[in-house]
PDB file of N, CA and C in Angstrom:
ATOM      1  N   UNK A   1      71.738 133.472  94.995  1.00  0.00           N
ATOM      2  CA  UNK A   1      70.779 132.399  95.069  1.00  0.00           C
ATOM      3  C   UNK A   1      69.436 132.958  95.538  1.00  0.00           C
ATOM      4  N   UNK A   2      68.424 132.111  95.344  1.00  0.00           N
ATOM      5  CA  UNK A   2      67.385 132.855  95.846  1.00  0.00           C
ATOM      6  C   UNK A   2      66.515 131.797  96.595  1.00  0.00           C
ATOM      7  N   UNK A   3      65.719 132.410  97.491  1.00  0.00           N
ATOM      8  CA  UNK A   3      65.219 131.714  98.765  1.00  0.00           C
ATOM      9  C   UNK A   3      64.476 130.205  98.276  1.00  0.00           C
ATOM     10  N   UNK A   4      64.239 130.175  97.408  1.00  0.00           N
ATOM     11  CA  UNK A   4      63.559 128.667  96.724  1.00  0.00           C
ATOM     12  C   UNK A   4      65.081 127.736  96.794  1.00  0.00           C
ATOM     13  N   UNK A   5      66.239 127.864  95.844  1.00  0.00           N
ATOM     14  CA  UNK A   5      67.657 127.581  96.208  1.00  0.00           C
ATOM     15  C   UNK A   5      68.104 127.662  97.427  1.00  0.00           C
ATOM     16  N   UNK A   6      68.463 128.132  98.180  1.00  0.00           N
ATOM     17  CA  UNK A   6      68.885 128.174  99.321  1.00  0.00           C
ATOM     18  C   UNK A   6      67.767 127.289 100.374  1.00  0.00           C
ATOM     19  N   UNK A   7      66.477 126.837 100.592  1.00  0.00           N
ATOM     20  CA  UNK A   7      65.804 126.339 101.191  1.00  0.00           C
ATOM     21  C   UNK A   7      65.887 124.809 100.704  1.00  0.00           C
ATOM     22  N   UNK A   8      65.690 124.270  99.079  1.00  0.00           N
ATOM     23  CA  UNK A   8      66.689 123.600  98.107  1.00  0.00           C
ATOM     24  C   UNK A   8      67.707 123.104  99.252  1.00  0.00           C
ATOM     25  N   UNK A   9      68.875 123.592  99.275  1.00  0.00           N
ATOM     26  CA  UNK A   9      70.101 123.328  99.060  1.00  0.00           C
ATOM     27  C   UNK A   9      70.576 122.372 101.010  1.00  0.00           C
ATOM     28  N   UNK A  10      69.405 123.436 101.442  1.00  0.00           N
ATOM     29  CA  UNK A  10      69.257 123.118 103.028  1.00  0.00           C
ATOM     30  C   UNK A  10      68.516 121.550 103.279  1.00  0.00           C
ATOM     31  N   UNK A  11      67.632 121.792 102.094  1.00  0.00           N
ATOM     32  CA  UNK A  11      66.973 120.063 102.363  1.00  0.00           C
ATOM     33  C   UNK A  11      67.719 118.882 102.355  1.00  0.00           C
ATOM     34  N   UNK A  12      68.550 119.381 100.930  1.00  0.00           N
ATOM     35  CA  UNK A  12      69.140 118.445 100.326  1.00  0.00           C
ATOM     36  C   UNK A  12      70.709 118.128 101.296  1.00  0.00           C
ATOM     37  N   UNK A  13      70.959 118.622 102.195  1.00  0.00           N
ATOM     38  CA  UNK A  13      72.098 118.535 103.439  1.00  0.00           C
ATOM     39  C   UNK A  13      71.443 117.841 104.027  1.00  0.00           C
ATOM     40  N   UNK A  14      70.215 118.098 105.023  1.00  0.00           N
ATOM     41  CA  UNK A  14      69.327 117.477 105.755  1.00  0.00           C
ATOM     42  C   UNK A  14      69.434 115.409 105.150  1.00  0.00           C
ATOM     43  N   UNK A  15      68.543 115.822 103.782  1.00  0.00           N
ATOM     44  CA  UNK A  15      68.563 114.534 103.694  1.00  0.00           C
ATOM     45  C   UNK A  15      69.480 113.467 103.429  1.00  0.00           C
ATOM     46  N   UNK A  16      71.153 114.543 103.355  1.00  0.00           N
ATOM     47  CA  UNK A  16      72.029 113.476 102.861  1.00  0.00           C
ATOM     48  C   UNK A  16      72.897 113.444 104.460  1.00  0.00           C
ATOM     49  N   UNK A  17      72.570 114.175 105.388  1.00  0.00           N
ATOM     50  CA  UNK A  17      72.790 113.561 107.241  1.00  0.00           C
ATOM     51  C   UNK A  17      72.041 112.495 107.518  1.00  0.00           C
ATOM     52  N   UNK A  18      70.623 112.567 106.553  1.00  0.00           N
ATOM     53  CA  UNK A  18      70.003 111.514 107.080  1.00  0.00           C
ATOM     54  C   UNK A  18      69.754 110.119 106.597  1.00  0.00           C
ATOM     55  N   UNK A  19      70.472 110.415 105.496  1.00  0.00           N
ATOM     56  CA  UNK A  19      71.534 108.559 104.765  1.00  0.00           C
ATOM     57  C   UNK A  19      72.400 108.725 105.842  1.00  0.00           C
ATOM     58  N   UNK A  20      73.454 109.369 105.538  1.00  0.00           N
ATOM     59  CA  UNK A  20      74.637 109.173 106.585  1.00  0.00           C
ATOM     60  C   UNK A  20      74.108 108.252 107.735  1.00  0.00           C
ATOM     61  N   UNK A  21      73.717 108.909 108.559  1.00  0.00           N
ATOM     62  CA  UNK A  21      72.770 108.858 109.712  1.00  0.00           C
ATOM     63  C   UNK A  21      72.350 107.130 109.543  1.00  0.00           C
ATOM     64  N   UNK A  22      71.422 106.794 108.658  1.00  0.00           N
ATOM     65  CA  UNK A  22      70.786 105.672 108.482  1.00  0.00           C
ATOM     66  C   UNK A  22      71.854 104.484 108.204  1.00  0.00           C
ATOM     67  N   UNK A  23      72.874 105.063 107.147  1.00  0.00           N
ATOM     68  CA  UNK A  23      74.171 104.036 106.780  1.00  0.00           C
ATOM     69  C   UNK A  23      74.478 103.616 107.726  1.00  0.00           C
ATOM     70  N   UNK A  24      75.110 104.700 108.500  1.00  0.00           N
ATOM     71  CA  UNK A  24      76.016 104.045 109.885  1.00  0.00           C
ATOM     72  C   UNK A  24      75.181 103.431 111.243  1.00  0.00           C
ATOM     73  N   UNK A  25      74.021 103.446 111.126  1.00  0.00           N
ATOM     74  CA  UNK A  25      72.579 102.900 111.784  1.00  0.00           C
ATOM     75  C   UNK A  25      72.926 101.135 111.743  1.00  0.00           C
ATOM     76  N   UNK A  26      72.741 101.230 110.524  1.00  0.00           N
ATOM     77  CA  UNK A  26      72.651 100.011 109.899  1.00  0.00           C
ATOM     78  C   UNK A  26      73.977  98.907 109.668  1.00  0.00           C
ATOM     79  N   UNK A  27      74.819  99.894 109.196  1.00  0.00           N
ATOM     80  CA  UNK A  27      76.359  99.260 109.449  1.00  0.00           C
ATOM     81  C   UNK A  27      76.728  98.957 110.989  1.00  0.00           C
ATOM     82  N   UNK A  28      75.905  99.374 111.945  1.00  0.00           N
ATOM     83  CA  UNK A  28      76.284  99.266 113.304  1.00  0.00           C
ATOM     84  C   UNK A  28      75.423  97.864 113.594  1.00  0.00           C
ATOM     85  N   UNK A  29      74.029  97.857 113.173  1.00  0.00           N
ATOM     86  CA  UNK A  29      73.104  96.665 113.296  1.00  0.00           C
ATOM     87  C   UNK A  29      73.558  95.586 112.611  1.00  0.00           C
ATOM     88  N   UNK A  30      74.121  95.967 111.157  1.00  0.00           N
ATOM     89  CA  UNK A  30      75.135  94.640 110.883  1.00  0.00           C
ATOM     90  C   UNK A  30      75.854  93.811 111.450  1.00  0.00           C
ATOM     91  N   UNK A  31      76.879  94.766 111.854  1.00  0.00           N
ATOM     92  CA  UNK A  31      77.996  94.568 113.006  1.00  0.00           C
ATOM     93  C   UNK A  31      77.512  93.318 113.936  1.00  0.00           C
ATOM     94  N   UNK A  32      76.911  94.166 114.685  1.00  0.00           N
ATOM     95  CA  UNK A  32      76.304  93.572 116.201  1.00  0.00           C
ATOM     96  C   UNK A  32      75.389  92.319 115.541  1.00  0.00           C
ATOM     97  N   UNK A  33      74.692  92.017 114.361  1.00  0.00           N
ATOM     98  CA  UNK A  33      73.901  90.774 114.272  1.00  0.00           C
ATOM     99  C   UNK A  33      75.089  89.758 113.803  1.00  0.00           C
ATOM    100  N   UNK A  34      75.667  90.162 113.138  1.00  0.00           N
ATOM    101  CA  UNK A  34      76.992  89.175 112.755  1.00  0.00           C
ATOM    102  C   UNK A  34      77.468  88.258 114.075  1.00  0.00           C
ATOM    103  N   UNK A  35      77.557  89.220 114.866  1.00  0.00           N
ATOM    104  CA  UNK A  35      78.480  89.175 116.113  1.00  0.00           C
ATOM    105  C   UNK A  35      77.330  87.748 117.337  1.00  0.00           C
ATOM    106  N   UNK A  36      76.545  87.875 117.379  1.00  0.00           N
ATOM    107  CA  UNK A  36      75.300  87.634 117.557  1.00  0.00           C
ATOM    108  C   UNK A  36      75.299  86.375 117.299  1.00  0.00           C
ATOM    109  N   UNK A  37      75.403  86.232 115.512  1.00  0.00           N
ATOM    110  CA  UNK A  37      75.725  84.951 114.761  1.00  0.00           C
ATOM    111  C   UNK A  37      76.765  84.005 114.911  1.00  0.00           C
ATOM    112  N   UNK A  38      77.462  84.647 115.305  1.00  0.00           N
ATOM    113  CA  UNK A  38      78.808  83.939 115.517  1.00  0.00           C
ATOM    114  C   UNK A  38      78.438  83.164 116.417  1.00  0.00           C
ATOM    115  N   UNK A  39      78.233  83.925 117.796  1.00  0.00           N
ATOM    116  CA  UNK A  39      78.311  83.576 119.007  1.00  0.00           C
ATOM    117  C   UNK A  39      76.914  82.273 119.329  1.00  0.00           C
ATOM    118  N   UNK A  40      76.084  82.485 118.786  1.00  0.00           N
ATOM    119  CA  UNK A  40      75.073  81.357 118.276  1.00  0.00           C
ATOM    120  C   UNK A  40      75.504  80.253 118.025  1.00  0.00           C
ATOM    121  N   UNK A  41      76.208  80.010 116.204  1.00  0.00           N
ATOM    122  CA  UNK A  41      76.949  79.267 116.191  1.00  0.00           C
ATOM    123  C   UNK A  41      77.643  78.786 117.061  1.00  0.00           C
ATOM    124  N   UNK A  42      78.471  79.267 117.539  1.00  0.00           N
ATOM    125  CA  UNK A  42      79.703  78.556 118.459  1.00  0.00           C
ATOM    126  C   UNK A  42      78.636  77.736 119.391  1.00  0.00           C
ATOM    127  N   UNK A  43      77.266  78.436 120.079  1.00  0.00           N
ATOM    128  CA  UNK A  43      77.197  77.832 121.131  1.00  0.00           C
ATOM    129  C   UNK A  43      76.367  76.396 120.763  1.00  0.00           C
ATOM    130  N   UNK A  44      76.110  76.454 119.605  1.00  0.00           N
ATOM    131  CA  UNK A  44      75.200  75.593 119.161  1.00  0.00           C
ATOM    132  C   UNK A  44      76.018  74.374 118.378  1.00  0.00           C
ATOM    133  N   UNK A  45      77.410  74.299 118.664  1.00  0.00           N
ATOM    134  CA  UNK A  45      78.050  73.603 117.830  1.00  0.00           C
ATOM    135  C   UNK A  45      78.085  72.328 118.832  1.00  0.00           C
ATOM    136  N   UNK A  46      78.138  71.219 117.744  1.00  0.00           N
ATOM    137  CA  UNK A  46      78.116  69.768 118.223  1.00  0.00           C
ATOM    138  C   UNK A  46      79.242  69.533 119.738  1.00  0.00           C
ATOM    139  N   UNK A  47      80.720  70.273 119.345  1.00  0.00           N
ATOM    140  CA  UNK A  47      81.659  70.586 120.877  1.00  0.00           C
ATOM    141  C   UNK A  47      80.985  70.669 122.023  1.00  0.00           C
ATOM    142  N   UNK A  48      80.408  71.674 122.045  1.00  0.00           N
ATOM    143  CA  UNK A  48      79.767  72.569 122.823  1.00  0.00           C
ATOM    144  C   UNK A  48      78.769  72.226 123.399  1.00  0.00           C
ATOM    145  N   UNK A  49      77.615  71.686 122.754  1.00  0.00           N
ATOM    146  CA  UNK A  49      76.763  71.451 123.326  1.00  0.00           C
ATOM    147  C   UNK A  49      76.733  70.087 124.072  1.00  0.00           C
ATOM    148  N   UNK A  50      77.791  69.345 123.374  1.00  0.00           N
ATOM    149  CA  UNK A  50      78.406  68.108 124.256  1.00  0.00           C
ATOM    150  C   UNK A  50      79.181  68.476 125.468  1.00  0.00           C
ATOM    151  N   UNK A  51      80.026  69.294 125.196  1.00  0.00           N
ATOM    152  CA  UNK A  51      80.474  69.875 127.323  1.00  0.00           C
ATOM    153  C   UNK A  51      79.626  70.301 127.424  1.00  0.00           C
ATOM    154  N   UNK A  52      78.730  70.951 127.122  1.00  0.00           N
ATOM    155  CA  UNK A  52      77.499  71.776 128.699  1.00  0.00           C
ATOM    156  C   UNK A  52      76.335  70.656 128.941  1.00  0.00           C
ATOM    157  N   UNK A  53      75.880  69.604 128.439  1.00  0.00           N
ATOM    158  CA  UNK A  53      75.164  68.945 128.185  1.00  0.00           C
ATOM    159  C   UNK A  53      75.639  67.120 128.037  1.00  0.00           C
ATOM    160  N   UNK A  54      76.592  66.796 129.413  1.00  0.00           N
ATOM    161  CA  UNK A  54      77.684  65.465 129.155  1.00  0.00           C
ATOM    162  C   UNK A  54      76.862  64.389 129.494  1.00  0.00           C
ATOM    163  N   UNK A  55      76.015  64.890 130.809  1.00  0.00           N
ATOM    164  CA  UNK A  55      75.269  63.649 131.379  1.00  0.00           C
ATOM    165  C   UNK A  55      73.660  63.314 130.004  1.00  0.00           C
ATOM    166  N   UNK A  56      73.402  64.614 129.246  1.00  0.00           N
ATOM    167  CA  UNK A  56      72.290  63.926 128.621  1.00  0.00           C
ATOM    168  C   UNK A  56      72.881  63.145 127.206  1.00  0.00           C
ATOM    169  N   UNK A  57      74.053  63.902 126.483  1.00  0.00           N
ATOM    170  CA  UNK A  57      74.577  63.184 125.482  1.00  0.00           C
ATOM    171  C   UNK A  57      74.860  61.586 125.541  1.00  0.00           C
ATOM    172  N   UNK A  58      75.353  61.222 127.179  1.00  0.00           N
ATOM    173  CA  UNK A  58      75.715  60.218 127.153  1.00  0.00           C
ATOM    174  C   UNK A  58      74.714  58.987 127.192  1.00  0.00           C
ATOM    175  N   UNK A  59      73.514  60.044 128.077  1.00  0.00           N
ATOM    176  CA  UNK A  59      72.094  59.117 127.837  1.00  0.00           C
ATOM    177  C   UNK A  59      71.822  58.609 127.097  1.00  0.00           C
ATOM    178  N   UNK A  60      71.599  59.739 126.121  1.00  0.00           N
ATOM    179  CA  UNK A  60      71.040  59.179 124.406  1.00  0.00           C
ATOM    180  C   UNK A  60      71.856  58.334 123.750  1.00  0.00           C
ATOM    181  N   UNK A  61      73.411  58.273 123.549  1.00  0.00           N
ATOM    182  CA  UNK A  61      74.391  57.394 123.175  1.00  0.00           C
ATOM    183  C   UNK A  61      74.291  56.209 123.752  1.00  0.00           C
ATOM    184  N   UNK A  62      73.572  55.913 124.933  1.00  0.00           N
ATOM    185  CA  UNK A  62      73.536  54.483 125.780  1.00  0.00           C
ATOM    186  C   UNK A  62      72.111  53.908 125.167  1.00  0.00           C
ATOM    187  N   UNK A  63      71.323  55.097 124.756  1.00  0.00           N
ATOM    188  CA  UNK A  63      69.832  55.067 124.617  1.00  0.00           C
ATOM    189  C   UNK A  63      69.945  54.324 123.077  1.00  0.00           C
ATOM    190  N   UNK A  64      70.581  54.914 122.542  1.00  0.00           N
ATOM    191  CA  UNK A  64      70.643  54.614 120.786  1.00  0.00           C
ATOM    192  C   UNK A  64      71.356  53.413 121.273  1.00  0.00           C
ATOM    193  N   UNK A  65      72.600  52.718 121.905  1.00  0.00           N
ATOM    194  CA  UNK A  65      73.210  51.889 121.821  1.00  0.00           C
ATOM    195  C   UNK A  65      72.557  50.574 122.357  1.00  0.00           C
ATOM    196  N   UNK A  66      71.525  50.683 123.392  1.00  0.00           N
ATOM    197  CA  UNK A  66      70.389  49.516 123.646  1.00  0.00           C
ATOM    198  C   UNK A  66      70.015  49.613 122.492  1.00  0.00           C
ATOM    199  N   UNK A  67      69.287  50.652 122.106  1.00  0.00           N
ATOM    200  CA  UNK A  67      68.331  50.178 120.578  1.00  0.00           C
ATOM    201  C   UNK A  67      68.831  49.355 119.508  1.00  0.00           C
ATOM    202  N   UNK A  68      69.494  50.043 119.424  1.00  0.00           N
ATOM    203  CA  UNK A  68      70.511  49.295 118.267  1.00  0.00           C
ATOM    204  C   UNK A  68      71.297  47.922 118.678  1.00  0.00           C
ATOM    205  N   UNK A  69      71.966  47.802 119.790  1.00  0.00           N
ATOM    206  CA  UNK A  69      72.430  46.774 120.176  1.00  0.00           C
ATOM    207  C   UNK A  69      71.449  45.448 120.094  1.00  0.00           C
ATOM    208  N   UNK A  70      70.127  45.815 120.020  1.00  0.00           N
ATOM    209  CA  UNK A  70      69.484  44.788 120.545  1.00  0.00           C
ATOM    210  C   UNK A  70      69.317  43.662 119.021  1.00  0.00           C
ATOM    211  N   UNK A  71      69.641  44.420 117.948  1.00  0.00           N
ATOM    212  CA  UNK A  71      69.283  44.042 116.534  1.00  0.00           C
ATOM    213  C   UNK A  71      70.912  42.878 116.608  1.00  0.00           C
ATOM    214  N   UNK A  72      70.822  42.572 115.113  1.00  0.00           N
ATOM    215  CA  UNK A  72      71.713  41.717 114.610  1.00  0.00           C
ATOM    216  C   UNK A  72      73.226  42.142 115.087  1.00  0.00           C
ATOM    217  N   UNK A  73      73.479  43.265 115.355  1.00  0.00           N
ATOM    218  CA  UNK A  73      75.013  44.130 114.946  1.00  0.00           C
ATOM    219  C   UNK A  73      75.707  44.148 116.348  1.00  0.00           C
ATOM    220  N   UNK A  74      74.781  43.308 117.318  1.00  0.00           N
ATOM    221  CA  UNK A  74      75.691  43.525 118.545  1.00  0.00           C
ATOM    222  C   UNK A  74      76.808  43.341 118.493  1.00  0.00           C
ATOM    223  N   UNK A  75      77.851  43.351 117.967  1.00  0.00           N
ATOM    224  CA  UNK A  75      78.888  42.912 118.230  1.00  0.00           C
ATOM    225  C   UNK A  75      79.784  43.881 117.581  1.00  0.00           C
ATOM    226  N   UNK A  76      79.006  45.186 116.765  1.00  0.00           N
ATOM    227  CA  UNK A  76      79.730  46.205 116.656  1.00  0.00           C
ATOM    228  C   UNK A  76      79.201  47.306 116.856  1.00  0.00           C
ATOM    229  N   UNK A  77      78.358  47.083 117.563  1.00  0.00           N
ATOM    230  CA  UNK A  77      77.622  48.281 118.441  1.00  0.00           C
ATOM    231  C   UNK A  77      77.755  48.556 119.171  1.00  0.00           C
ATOM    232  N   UNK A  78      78.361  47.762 120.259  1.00  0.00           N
ATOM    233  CA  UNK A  78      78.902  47.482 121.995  1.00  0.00           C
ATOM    234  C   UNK A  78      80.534  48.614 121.691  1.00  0.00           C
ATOM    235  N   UNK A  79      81.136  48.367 120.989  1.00  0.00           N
ATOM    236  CA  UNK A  79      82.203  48.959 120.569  1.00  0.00           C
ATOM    237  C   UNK A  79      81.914  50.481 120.357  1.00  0.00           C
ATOM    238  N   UNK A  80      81.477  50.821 119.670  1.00  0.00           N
ATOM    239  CA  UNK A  80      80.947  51.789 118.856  1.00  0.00           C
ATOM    240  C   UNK A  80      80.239  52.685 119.813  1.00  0.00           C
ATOM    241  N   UNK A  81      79.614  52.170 120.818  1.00  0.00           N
ATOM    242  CA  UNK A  81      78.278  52.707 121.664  1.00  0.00           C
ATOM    243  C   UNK A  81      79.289  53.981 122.970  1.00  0.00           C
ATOM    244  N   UNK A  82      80.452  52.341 123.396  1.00  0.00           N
ATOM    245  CA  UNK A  82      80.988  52.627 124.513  1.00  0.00           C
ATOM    246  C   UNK A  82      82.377  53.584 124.074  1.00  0.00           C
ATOM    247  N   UNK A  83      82.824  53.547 122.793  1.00  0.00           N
ATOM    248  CA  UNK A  83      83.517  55.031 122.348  1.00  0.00           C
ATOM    249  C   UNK A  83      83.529  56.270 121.843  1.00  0.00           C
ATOM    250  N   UNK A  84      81.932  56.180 121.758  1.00  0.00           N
ATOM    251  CA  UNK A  84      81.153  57.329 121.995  1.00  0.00           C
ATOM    252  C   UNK A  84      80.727  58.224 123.001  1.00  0.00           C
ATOM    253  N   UNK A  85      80.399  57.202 124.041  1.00  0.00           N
ATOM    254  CA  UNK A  85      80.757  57.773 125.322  1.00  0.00           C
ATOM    255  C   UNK A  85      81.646  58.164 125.784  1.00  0.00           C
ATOM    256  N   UNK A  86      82.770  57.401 125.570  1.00  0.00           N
ATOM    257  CA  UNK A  86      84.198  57.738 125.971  1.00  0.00           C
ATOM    258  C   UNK A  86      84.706  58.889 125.771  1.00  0.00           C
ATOM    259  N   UNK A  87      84.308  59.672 124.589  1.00  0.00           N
ATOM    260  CA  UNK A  87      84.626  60.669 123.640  1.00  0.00           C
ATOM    261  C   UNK A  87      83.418  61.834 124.286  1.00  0.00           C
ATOM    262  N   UNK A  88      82.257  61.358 124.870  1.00  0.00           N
ATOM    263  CA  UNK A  88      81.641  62.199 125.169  1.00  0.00           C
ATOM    264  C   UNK A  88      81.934  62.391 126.430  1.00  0.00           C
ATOM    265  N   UNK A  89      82.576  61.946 127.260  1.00  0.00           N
ATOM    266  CA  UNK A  89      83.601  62.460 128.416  1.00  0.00           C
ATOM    267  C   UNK A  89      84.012  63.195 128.635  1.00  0.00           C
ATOM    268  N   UNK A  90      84.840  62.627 127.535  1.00  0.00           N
ATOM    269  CA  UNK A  90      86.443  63.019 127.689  1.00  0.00           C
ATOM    270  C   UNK A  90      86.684  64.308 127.004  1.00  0.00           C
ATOM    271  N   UNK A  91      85.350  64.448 125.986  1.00  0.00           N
ATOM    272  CA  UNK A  91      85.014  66.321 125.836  1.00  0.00           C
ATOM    273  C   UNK A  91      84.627  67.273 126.842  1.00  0.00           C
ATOM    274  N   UNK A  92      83.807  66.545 127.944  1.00  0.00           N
ATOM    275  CA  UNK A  92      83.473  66.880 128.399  1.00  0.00           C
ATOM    276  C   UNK A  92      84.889  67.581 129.937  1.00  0.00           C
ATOM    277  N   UNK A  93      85.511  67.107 129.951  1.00  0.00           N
ATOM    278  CA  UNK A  93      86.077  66.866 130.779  1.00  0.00           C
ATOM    279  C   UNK A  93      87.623  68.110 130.841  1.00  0.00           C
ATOM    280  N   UNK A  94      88.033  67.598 129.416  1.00  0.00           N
ATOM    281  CA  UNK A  94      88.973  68.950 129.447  1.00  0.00           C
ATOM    282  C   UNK A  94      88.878  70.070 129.307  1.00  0.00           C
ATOM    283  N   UNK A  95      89.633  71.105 129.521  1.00  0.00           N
ATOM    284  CA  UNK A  95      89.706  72.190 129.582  1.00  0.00           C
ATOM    285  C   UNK A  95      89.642  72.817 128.009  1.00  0.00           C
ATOM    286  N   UNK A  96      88.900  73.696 127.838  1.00  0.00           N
ATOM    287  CA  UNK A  96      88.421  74.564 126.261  1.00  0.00           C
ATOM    288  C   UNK A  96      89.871  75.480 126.843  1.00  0.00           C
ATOM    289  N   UNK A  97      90.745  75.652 125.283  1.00  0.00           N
ATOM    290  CA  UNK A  97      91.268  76.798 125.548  1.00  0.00           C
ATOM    291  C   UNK A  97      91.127  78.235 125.096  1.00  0.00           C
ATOM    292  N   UNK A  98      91.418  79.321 125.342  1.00  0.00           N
ATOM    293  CA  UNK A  98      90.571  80.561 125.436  1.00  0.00           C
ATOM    294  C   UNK A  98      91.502  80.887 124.053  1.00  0.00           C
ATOM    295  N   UNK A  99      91.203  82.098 123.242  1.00  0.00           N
ATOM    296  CA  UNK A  99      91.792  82.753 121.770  1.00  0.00           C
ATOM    297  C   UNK A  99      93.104  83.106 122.538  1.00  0.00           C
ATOM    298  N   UNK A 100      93.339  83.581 123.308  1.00  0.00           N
ATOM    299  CA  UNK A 100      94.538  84.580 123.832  1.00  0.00           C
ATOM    300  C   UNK A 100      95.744  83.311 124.312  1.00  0.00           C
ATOM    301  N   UNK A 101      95.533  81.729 124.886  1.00  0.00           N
ATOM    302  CA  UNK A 101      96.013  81.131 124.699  1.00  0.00           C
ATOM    303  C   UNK A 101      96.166  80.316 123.034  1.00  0.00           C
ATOM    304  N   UNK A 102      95.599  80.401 122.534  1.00  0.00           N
ATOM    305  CA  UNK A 102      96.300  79.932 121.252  1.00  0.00           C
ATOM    306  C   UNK A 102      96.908  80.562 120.563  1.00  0.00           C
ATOM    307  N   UNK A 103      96.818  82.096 120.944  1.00  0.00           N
ATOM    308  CA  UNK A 103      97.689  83.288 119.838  1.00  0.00           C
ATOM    309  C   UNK A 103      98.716  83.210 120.656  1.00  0.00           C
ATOM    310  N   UNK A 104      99.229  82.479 122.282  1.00  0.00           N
ATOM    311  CA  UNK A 104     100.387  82.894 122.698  1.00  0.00           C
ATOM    312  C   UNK A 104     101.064  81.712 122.133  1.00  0.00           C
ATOM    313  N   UNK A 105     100.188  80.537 122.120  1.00  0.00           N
ATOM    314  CA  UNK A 105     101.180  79.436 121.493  1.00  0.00           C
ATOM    315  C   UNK A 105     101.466  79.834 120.264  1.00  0.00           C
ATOM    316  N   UNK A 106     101.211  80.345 119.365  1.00  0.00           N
ATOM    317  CA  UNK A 106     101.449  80.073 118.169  1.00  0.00           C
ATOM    318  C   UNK A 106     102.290  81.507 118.171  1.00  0.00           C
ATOM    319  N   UNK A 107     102.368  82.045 118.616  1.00  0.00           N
ATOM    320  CA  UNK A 107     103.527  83.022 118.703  1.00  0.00           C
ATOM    321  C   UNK A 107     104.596  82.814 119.632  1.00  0.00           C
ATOM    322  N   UNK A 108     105.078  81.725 119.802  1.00  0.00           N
ATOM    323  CA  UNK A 108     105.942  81.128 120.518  1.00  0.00           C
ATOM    324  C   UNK A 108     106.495  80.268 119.609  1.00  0.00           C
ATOM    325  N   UNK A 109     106.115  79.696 118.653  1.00  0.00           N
ATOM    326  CA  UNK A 109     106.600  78.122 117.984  1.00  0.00           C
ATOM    327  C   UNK A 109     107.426  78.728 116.751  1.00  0.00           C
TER     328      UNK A 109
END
């Protein structure tokens, strides 16, 4: 080979460490934004933000249920208002169970 080839051959290693290099960069930033996403989601889900947030959900549900109550429909709004709340409780209230308890139940049944 001669020194033009061989200097060649050295680049062309270089630049294919430095895909490598960049792939697994990026497959790692994937990873971790996915992960990221998830965890977003979850926290942003209607569940969720109803347990961490019981005393304002229930506000607004009392808040919408004057409003609304005050129109023609009282009489199925009062219903409607106060089992919404109920529900926003009573989410609030029990216990979330963790992944490691539901994989033991279900590897039990």
């Amino acid at each position: 080979m001669t020194f033009e080839q061989e200097e060649l051959a050295k680049i062309e290693e270089e630049l294919d460490g430095a895909r490598r290099d960049l792939h697994e960069t990026l497959s790692a930033v994937n990873a971790k934004m996915e992960h990221e996403v998830e965890r977003v989601e979850e926290s942003f889900s209607p569940e969720e933000m109803l347990r961490n947030n019981i005393v304002g959900a229930s506000c607004i549900a009392a808040l919408a249920g004057f409003l609304i109550g005050s129109s023609k429909y009282k009489g199925i709004v009062g219903p409607v208002v106060l089992a919404a709340i109920g529900y926003g409780i009573w989410s609030g209230l029990k216990e979330p169970q963790s992944d490691e308890e539901d994989g033991a139940e279900s590897d039990n049944s």
